[in-house]
N, C-alpha and C. Protein backbone atom coordinates (compact mmCIF):
# COMPACT_ATOMS: atom_id res chain seq x y z
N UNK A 1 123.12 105.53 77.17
CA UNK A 1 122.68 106.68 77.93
C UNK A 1 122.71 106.34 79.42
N UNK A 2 123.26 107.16 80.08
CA UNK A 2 123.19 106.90 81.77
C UNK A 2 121.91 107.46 82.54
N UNK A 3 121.36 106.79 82.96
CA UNK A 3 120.02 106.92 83.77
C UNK A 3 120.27 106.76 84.94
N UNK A 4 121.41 107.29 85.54
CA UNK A 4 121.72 107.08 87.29
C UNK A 4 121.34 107.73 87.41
N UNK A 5 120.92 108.94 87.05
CA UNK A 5 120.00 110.34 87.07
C UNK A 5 118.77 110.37 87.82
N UNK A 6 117.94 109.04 87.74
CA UNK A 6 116.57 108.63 88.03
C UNK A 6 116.69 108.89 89.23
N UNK A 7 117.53 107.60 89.83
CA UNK A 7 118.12 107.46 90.96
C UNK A 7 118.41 108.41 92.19
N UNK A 8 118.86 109.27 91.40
CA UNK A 8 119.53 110.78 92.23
C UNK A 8 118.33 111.15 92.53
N UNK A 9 117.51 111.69 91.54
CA UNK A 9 116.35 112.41 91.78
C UNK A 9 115.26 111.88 92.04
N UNK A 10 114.96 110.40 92.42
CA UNK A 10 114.02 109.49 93.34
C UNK A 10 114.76 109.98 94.65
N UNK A 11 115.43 110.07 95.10
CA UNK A 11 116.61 110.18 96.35
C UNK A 11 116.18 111.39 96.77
N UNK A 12 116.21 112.81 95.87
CA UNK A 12 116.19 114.00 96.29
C UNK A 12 114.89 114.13 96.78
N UNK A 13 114.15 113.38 95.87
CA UNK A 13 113.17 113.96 96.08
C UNK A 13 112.13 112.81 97.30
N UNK A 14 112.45 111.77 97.63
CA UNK A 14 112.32 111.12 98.98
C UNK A 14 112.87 111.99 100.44
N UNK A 15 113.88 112.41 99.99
CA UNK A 15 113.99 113.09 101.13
C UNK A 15 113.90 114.40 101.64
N UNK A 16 113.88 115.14 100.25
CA UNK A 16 112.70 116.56 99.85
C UNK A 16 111.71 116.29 100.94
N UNK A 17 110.84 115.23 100.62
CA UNK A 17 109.64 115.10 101.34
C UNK A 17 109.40 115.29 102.81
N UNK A 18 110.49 115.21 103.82
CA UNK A 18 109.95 115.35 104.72
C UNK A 18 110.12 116.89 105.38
N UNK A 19 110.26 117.54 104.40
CA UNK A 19 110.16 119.11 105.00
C UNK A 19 108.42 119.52 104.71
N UNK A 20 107.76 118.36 104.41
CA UNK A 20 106.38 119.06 104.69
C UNK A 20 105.84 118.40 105.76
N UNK A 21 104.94 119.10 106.69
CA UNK A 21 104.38 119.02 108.05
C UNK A 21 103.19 118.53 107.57
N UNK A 22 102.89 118.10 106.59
CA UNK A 22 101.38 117.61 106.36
C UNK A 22 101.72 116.20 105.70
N UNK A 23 100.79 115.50 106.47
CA UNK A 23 100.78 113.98 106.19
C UNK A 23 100.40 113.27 104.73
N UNK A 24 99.72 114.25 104.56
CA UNK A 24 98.93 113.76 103.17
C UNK A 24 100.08 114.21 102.01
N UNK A 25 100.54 114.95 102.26
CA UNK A 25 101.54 115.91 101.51
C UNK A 25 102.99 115.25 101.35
N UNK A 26 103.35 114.43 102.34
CA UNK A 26 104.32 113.97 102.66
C UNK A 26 104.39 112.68 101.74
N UNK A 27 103.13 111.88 102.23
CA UNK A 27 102.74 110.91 101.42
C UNK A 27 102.76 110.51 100.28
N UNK A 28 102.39 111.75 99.34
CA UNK A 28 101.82 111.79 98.20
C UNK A 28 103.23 111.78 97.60
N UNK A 29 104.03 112.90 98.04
CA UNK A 29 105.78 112.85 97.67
C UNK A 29 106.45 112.00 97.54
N UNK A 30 106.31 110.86 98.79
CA UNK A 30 106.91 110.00 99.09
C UNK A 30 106.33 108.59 98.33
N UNK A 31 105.24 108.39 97.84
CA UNK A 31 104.69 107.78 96.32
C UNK A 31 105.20 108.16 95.36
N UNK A 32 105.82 109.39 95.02
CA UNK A 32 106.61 109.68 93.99
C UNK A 32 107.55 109.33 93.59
N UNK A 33 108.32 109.76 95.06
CA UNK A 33 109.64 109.43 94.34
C UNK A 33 109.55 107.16 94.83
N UNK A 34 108.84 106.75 95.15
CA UNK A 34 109.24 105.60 94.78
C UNK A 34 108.45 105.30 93.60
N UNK A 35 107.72 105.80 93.17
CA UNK A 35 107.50 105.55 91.39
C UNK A 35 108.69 105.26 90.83
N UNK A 36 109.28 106.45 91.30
CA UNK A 36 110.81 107.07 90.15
C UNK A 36 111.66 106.10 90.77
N UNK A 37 111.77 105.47 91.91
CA UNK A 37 112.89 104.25 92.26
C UNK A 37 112.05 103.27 91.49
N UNK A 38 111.03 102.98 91.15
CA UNK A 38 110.16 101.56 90.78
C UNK A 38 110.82 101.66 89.19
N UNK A 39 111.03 102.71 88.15
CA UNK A 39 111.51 103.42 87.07
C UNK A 39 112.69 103.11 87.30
N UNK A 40 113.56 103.28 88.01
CA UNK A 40 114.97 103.18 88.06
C UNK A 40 115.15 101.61 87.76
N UNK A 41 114.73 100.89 89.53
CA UNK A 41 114.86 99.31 89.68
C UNK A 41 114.77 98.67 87.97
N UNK A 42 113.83 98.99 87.47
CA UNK A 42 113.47 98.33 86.17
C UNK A 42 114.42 98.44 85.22
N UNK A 43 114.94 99.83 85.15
CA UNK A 43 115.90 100.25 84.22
C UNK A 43 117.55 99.46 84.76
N UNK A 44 117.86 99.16 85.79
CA UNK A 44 118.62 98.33 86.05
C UNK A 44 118.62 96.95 86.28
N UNK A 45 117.30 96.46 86.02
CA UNK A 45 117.21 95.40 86.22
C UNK A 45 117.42 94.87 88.24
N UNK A 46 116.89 95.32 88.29
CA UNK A 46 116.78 94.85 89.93
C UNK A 46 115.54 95.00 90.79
N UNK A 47 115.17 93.64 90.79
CA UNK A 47 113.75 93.36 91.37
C UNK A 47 113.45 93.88 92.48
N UNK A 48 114.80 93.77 93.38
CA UNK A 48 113.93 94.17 94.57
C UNK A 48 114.07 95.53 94.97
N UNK A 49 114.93 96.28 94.10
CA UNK A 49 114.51 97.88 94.07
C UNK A 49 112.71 97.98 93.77
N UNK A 50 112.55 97.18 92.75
CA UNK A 50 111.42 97.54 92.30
C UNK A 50 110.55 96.91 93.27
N UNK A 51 110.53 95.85 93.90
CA UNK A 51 109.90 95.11 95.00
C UNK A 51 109.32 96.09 96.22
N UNK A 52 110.48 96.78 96.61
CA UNK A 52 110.36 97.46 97.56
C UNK A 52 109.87 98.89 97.36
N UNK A 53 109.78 99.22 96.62
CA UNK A 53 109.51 100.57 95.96
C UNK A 53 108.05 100.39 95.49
N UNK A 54 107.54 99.56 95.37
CA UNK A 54 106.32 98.91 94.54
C UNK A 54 105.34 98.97 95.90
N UNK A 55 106.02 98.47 97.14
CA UNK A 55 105.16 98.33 98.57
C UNK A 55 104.96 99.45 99.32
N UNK A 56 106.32 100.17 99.00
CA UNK A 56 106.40 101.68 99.26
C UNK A 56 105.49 102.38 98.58
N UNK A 57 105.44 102.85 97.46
CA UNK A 57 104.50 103.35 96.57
C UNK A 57 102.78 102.88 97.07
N UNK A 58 102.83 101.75 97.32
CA UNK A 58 101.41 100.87 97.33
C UNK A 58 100.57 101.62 98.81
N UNK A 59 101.88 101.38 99.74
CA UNK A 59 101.46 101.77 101.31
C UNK A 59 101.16 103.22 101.44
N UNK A 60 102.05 103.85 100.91
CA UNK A 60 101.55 105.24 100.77
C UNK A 60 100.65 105.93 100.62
N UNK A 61 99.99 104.83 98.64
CA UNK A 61 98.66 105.17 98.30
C UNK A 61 97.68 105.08 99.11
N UNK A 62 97.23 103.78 99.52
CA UNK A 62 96.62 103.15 100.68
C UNK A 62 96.23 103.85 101.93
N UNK A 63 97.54 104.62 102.35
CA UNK A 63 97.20 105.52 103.69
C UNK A 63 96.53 106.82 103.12
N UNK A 64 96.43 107.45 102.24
CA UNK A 64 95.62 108.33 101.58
C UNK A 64 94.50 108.16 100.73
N UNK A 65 94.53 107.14 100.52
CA UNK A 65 93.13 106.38 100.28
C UNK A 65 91.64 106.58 101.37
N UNK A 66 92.72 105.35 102.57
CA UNK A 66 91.75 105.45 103.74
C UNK A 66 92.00 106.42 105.19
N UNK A 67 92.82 107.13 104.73
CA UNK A 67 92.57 108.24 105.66
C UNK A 67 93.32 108.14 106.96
N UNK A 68 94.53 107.03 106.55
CA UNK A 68 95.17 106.63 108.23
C UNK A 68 95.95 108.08 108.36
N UNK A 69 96.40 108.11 109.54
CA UNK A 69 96.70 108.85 109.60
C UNK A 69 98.17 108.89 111.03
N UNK A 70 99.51 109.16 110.88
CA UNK A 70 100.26 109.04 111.32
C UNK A 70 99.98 109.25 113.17
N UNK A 71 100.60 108.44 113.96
CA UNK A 71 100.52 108.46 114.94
C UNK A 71 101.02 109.36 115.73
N UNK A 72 100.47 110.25 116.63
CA UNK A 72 101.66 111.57 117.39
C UNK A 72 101.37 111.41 118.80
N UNK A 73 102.84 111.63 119.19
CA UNK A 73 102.93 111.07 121.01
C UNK A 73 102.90 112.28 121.89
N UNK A 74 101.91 112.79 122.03
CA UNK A 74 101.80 113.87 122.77
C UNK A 74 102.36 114.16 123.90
N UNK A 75 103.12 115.25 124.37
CA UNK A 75 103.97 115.42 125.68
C UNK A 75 103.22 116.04 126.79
């Protein structure tokens, strides 16, 4: 069975994400779809998909956890 599928749609949906203007929102998306790359990495056997997707996922949680909140450079 081909599961490049994962892949695609970790992808779409990483970059889905930044059409929302809300941080928390963005975030939460963007934990998603590296779930679904952390799912993929595994299914191909490649650590550091999953490595990196694992820190991604982690950092994400973390900033919605404690409430950081993205930096904006006011003009």
């Amino acid at each position: 069975m081909n599961l490049e599928w994962i892949g695609w749609l970790a992808t779409a949906v990483f970059a889905g994400s930044y059409v929302f203007k809300d941080a928390a929102t963005l975030r939460k998306i963007q934990a998603g779809a590296a779930v679904l790359w952390v799912i993929y990495g595994w299914i191909i056997h490649s650590s550091p998909v999953v490595a990196a997707n694992v820190a991604v996922a982690g950092m994400a949680l973390w900033s919605l956890l404690t409430g950081s909140k993205t930096s904006q450079v006011e003009a």
